[in-house]
Protein backbone atom coordinates (compact mmCIF):
# COMPACT_ATOMS: atom_id res chain seq x y z
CA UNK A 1 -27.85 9.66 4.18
CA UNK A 2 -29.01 9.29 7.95
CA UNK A 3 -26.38 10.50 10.69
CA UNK A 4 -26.96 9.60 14.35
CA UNK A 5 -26.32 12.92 16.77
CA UNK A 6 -23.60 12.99 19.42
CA UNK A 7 -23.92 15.46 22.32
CA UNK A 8 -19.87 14.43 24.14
CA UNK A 9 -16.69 12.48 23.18
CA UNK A 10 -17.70 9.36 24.60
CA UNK A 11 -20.59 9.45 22.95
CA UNK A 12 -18.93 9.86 19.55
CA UNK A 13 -16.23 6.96 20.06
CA UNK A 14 -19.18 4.74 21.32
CA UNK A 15 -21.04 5.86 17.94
CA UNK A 16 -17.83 4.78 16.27
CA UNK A 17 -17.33 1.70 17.86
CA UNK A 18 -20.73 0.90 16.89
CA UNK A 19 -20.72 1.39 13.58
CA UNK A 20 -16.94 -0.02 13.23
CA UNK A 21 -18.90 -3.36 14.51
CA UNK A 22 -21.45 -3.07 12.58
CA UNK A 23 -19.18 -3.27 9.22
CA UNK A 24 -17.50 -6.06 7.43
CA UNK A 25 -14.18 -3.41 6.48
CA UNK A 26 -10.24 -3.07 6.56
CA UNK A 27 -9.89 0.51 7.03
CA UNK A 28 -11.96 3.25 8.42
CA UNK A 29 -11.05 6.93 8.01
CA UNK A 30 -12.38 10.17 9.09
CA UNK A 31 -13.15 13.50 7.24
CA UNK A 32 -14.74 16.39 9.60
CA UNK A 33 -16.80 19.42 8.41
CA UNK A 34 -18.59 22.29 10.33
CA UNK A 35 -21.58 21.62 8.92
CA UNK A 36 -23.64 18.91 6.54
CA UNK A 37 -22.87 20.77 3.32
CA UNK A 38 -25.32 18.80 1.37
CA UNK A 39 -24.62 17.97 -2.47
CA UNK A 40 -21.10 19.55 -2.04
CA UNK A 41 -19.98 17.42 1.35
CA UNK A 42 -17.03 15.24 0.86
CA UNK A 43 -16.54 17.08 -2.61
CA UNK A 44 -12.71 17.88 -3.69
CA UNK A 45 -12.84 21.53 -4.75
CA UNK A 46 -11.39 21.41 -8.32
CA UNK A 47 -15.09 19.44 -8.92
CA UNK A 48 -17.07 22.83 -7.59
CA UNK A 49 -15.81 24.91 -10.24
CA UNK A 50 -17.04 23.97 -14.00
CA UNK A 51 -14.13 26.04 -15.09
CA UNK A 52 -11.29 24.44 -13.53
CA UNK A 53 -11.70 21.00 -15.85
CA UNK A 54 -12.89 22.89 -18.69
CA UNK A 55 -8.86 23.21 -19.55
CA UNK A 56 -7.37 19.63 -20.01
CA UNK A 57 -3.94 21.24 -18.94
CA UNK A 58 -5.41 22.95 -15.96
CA UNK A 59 -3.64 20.70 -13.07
CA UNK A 60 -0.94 20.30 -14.67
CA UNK A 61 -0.33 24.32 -15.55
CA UNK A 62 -0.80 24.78 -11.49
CA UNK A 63 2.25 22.10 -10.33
CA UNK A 64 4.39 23.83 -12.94
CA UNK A 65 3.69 26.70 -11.99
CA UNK A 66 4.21 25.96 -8.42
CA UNK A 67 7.44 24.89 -8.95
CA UNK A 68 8.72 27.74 -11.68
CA UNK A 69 7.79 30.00 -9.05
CA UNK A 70 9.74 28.24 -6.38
CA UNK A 71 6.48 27.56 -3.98
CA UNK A 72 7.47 23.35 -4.45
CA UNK A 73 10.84 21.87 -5.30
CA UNK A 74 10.83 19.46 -8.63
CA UNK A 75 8.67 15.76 -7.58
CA UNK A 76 6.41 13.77 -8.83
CA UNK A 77 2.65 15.53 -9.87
CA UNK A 78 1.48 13.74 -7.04
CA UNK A 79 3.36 15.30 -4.82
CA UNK A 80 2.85 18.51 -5.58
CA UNK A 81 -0.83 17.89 -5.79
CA UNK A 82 -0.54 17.13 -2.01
CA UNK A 83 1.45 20.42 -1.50
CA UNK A 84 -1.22 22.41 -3.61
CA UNK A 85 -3.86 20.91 -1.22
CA UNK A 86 -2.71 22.05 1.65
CA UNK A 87 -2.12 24.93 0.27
CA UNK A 88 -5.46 25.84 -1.02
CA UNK A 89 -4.89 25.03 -4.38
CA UNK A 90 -7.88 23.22 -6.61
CA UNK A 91 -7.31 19.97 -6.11
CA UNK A 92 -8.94 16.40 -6.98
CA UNK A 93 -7.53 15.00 -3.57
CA UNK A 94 -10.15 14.64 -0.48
CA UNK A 95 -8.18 15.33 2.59
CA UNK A 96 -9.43 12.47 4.91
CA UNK A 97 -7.83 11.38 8.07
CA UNK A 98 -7.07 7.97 10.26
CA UNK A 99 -7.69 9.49 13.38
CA UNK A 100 -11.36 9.95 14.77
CA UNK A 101 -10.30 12.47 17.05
CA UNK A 102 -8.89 14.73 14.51
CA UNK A 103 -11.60 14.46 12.39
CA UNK A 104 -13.96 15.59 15.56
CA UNK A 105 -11.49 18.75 15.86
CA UNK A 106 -11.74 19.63 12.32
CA UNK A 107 -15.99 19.23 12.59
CA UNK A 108 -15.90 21.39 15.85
CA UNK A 109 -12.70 23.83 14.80
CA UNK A 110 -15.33 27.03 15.48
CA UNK A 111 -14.03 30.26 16.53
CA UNK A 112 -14.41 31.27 20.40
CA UNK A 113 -17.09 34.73 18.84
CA UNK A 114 -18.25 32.57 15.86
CA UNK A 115 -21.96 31.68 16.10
CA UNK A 116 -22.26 27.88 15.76
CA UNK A 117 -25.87 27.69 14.05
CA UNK A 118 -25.84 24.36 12.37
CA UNK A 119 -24.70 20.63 13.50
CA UNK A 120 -20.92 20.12 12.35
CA UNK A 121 -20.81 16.64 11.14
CA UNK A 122 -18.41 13.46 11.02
CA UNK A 123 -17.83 10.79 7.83
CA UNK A 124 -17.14 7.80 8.48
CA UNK A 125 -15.53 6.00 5.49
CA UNK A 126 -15.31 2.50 4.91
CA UNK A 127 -11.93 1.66 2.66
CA UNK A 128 -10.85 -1.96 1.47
CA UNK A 129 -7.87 -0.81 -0.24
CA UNK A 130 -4.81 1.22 -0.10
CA UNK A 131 -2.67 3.23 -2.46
CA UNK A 132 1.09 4.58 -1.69
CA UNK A 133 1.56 7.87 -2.90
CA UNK A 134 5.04 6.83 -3.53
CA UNK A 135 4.49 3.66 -5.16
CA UNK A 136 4.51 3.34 -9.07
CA UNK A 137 1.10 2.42 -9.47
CA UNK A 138 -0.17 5.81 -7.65
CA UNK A 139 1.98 8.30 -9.45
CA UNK A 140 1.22 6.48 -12.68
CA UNK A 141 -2.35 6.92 -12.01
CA UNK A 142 -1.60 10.75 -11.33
CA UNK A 143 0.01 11.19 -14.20
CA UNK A 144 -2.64 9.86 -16.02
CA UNK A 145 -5.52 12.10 -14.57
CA UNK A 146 -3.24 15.14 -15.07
CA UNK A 147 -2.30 14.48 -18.40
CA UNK A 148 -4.04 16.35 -20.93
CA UNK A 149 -5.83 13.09 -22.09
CA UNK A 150 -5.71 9.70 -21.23
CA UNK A 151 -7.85 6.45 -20.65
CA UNK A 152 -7.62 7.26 -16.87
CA UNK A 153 -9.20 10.86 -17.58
CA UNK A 154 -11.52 10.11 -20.30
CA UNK A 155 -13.17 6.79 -19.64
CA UNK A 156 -16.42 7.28 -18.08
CA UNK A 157 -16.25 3.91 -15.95
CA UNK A 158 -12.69 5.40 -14.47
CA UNK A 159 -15.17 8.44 -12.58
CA UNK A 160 -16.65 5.65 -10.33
CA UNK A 161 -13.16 4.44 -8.32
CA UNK A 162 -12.36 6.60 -5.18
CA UNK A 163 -8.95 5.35 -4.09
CA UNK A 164 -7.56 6.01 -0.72
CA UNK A 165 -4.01 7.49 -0.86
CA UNK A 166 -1.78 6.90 2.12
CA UNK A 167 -0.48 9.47 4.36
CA UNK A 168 2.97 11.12 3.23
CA UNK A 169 5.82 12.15 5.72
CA UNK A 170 6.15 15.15 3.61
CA UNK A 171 5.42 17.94 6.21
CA UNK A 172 4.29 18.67 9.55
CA UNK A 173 0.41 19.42 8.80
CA UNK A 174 -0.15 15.99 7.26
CA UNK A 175 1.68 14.11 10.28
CA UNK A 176 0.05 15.95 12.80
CA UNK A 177 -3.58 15.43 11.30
CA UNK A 178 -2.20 11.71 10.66
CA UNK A 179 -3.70 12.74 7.16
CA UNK A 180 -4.30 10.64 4.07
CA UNK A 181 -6.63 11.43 1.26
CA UNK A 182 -9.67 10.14 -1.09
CA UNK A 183 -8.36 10.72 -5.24
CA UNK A 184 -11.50 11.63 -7.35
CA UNK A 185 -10.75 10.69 -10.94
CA UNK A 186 -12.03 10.69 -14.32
CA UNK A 187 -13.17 14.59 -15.53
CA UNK A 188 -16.72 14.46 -13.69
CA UNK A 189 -17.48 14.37 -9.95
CA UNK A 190 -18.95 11.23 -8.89
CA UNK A 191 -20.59 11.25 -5.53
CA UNK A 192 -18.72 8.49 -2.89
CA UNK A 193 -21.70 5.31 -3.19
CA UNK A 194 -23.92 5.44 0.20
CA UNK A 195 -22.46 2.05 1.42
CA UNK A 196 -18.82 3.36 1.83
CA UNK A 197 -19.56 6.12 4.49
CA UNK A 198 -21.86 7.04 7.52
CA UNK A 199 -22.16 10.15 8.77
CA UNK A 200 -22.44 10.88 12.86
CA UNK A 201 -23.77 14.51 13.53
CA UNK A 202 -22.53 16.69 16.60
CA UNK A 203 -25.11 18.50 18.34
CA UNK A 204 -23.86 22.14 17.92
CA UNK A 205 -24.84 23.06 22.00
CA UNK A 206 -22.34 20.52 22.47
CA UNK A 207 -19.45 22.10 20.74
CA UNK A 208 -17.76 23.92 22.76
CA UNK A 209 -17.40 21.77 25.78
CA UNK A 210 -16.11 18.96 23.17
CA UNK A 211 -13.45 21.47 22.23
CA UNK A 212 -12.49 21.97 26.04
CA UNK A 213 -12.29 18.16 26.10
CA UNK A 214 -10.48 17.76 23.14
CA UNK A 215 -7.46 20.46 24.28
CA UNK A 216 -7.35 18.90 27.70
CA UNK A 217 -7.88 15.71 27.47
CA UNK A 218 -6.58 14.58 24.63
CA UNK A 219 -3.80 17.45 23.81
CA UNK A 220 -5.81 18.89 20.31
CA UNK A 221 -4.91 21.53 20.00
CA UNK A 222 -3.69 19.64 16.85
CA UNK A 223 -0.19 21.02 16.72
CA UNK A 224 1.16 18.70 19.66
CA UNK A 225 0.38 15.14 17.59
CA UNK A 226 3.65 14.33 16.34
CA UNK A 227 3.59 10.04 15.66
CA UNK A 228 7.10 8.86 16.80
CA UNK A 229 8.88 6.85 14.18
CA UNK A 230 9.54 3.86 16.31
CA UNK A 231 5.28 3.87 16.42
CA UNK A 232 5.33 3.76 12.37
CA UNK A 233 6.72 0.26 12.24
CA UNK A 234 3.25 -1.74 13.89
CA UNK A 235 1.25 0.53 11.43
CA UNK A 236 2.69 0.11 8.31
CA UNK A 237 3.05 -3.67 8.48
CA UNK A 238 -0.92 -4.16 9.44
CA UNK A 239 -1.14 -1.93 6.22
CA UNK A 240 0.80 -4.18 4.49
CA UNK A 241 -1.95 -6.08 4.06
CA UNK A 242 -4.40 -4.20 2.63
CA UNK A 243 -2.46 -2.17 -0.04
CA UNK A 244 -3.21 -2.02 -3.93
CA UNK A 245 0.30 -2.52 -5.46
CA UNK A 246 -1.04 -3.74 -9.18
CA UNK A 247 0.43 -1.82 -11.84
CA UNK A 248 -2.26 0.40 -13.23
CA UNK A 249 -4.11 -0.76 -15.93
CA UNK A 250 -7.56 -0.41 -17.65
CA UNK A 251 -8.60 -3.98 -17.16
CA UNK A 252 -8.55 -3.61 -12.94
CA UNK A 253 -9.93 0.02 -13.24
CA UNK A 254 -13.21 -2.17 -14.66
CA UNK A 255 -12.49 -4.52 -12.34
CA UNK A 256 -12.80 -1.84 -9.87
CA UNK A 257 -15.17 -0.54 -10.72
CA UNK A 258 -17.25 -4.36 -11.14
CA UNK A 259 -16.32 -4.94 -7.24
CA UNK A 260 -17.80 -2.13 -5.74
CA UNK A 261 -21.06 -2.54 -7.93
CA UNK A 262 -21.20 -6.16 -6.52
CA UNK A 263 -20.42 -4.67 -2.96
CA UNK A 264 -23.19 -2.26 -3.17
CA UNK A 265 -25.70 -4.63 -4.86
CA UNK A 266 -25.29 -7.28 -2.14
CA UNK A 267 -26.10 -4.86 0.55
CA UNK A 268 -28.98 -3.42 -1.45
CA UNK A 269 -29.82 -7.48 -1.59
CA UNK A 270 -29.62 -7.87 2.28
CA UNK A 271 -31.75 -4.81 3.02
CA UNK A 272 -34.44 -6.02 0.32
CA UNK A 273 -34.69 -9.72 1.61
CA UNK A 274 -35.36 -8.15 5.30
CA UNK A 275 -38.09 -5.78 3.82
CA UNK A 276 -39.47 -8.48 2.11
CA UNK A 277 -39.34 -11.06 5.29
CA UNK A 278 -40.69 -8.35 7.80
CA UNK A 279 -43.76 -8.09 5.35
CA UNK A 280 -44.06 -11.78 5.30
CA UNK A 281 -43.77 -12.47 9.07
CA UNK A 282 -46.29 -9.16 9.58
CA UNK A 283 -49.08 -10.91 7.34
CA UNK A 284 -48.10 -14.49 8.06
CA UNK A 285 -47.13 -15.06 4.10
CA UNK A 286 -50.76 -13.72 2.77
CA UNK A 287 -49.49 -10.65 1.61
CA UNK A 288 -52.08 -7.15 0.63
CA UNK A 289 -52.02 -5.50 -2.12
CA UNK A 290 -50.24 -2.43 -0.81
CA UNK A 291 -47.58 -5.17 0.83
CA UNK A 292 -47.08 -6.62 -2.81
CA UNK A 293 -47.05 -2.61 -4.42
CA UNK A 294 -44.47 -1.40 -1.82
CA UNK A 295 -42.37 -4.77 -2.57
CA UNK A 296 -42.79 -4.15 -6.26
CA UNK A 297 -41.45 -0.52 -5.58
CA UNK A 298 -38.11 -1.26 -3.82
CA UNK A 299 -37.30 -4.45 -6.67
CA UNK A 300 -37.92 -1.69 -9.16
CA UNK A 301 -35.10 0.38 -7.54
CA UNK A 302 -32.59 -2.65 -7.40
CA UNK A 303 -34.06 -3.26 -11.11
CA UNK A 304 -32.94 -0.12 -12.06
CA UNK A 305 -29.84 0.35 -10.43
CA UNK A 306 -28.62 -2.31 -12.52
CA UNK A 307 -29.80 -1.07 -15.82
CA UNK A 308 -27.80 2.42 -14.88
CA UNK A 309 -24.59 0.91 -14.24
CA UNK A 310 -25.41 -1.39 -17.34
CA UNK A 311 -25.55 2.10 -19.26
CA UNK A 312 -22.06 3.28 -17.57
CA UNK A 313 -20.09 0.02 -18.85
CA UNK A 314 -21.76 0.04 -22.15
CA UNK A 315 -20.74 3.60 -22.26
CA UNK A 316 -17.36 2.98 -21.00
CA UNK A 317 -16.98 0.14 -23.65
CA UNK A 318 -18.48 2.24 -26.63
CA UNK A 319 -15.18 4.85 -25.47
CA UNK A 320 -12.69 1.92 -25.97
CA UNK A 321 -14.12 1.55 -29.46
CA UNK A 322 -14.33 4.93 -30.27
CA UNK A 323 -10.23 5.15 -28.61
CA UNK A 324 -9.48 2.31 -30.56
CA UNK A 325 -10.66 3.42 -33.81
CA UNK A 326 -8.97 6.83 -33.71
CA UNK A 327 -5.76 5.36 -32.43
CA UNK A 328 -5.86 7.53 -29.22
CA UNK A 329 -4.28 5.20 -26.53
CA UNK A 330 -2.49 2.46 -27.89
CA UNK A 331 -1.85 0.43 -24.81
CA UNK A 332 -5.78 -0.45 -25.42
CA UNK A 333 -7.27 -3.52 -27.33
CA UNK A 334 -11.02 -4.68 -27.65
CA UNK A 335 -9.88 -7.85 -25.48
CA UNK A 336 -11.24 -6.18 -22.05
CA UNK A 337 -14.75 -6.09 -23.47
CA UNK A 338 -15.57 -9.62 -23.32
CA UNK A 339 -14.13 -10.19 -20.24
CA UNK A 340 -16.12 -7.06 -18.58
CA UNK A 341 -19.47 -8.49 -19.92
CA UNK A 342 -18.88 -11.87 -18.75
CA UNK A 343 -18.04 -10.47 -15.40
CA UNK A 344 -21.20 -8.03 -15.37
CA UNK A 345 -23.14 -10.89 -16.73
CA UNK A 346 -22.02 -13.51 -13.97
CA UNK A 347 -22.57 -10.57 -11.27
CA UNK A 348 -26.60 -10.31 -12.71
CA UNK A 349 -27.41 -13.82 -12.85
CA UNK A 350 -26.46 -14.50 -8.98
CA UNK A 351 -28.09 -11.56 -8.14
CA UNK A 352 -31.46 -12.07 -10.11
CA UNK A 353 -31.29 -15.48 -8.62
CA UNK A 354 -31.28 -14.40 -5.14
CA UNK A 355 -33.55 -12.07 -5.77
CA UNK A 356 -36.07 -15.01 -7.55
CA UNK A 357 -35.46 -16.96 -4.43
CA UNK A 358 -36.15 -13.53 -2.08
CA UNK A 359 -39.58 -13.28 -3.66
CA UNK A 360 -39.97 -17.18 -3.77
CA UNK A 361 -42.97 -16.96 -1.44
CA UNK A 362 -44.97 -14.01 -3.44
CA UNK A 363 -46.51 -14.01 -6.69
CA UNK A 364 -43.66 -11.43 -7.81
CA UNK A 365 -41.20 -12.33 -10.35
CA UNK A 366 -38.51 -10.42 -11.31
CA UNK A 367 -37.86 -8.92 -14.66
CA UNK A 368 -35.83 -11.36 -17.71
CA UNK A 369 -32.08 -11.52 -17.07
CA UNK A 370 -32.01 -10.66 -20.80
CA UNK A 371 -33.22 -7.31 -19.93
CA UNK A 372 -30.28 -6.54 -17.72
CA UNK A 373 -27.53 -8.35 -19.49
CA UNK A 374 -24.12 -7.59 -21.69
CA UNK A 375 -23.89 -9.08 -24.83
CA UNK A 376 -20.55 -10.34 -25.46
């Protein structure tokens, strides 16, 4: 993923204000780290131990142990999750933030002897939805993924849906870092897509003056950023708008799941039409043989990318069977699998259509829709 570097605040909230232009979204938030961490960035940490989901009970021993032993009082799972994660337990939650500024102090939160040797970094995620962690729907959800099975845990297609979780009131910490967090579900890690973040890179000779700047300027020191209740009520309405309150259910997990693959197969769409244009304009429409091999080589990406996630529903829908048949989850009927195909299917065909009319003036054609297709 490509980061831009920063070397001051102002160059960071211009950065921000760039990129905030630049996307079509409801809700950004923020998640700072001292470093680009690679494969493990943005990774909750129950997902960086194999053991941890090896034991289906293993969340759920934790919370109830937390509270035999007095560390919580009795709430929901969810709850306690958000306790546990602030406390260092392993956790499936991705501690994310609203605030920019935070997020900087979090990238840049380096000790005054420590030796800053690498570039802290800065994601930038791009949210259309929201979840209350005190809603129904959530803590049913969290039940679900803490249970020691369930469709939630066990169906591979459920792995793909990152869901951002609102901000609790419950203690100090999470007010003052104005603090929400990204749920990781399913019992495999699934890396956030590309198209939902953007990463902006701090230049690490710039670190410490940004952390002068940040304590006197702006107060962060993070322990004076209290929000005043009367400042909650302008928030939570323009919320309002953009919060999931469906009761959970295995159909809109799909459904999900079938919105962000559209979401990230239109941009891959966009980006392919301009490669495929710029070639065209450089060679005034007579295009070379290395133009037509480099087109061929980016279609055969898109091309693939839809046979994969082809593989994850047919996989997905081969579970429901297999639940079905052994009576596992009985809230589940083979309905959903016609209605996922048709919706894949009807996703493929205006893709493959653009993509016929994106190649309209080459000699390329694009593979049989029957190759890609559900049958239903």
């Amino acid at each position: 993923m490509d980061s831009n570097t920063v070397n001051s605040i102002e160059e960071y909230i211009s950065e921000i204000k760039k990129i905030q232009k630049e996307r079509n979204c409801k809700v950004f938030v923020y998640r700072g780290e001292r470093e680009d961490y690679g494969p493990t960035s943005c990774v909750p940490n129950i997902f960086r131990e194999a053991h941890y989901l090896s034991n289906s009970n293993f969340e759920k021993n934790i919370y109830n142990d937390m509270y035999s032993k007095g560390i919580v009082p009795k709430q929901t799972y969810l709850e306690t999750a958000i306790d546990a994660q602030h406390g260092g337990f392993p956790s499936r939650l991705l501690d994310v933030t609203y605030n920019a500024l935070v997020a900087l102090y979090f990238a840049t939160e380096f000790k005054e002897d420590e030796i800053i040797k690498k570039n802290p970094i800065v994601t930038i995620l791009f949210i259309d939805e929201i979840y209350i962690p005190g809603s129904h729907n959530s803590e049913e959800i969290f039940d679900q993924l803490v249970a020691e099975k369930s469709v939630l845990k066990d169906l591979h297609i459920c792995s793909f849906n990152h869901k951002l979780l609102d901000h609790m009131n419950k203690n100090e910490r999470i007010r003052a870092q104005q603090g929400a967090f990204i749920l990781f579900q399913g019992r495999e890690y699934k890396k956030i897509p590309d198209i939902m973040y953007k990463k902006i890179q701090i230049n690490s000779a710039a670190v410490r003056q940004i952390q002068k700047d940040l304590d006197q300027i702006f107060g962060l020191n993070i322990s004076k950023i209290y929000p005043e209740p009367h400042n909650q009520i302008e928030i939570i309405k323009n919320k309002n708008g953009y919060i999931n309150s469906q009761n959970h259910s295995v159909d809109n997990e799909f459904k999900i799941a079938l919105k962000m693959f559209k979401k990230i197969n239109d941009n891959r769409q966009i980006k392919f039409n301009d490669f495929v244009q710029k070639l065209l304009d450089k060679c005034s429409g007579n295009l070379s043989i290395s133009d037509e091999r480099a087109i061929v080589k980016e279609l055969n990406i898109i091309e693939e990318s839809l046979l994969a996630f082809r593989y994850d529903l047919e996989l997905s829908l081969k579970q429901i069977d297999d639940f079905i048949e052994k009576k596992m989850y009985p809230e589940l009927n083979d309905k959903i699998k016609p209605e996922v195909s048709s919706l894949f299917n009807n996703i493929v065909k205006e893709h493959l259509l653009t993509l016929n009319y994106d190649l309209s003036e080459t000699n390329i054609k694009v593979t049989s829709e029957k190759s890609f297709l559900l049958e239903i």
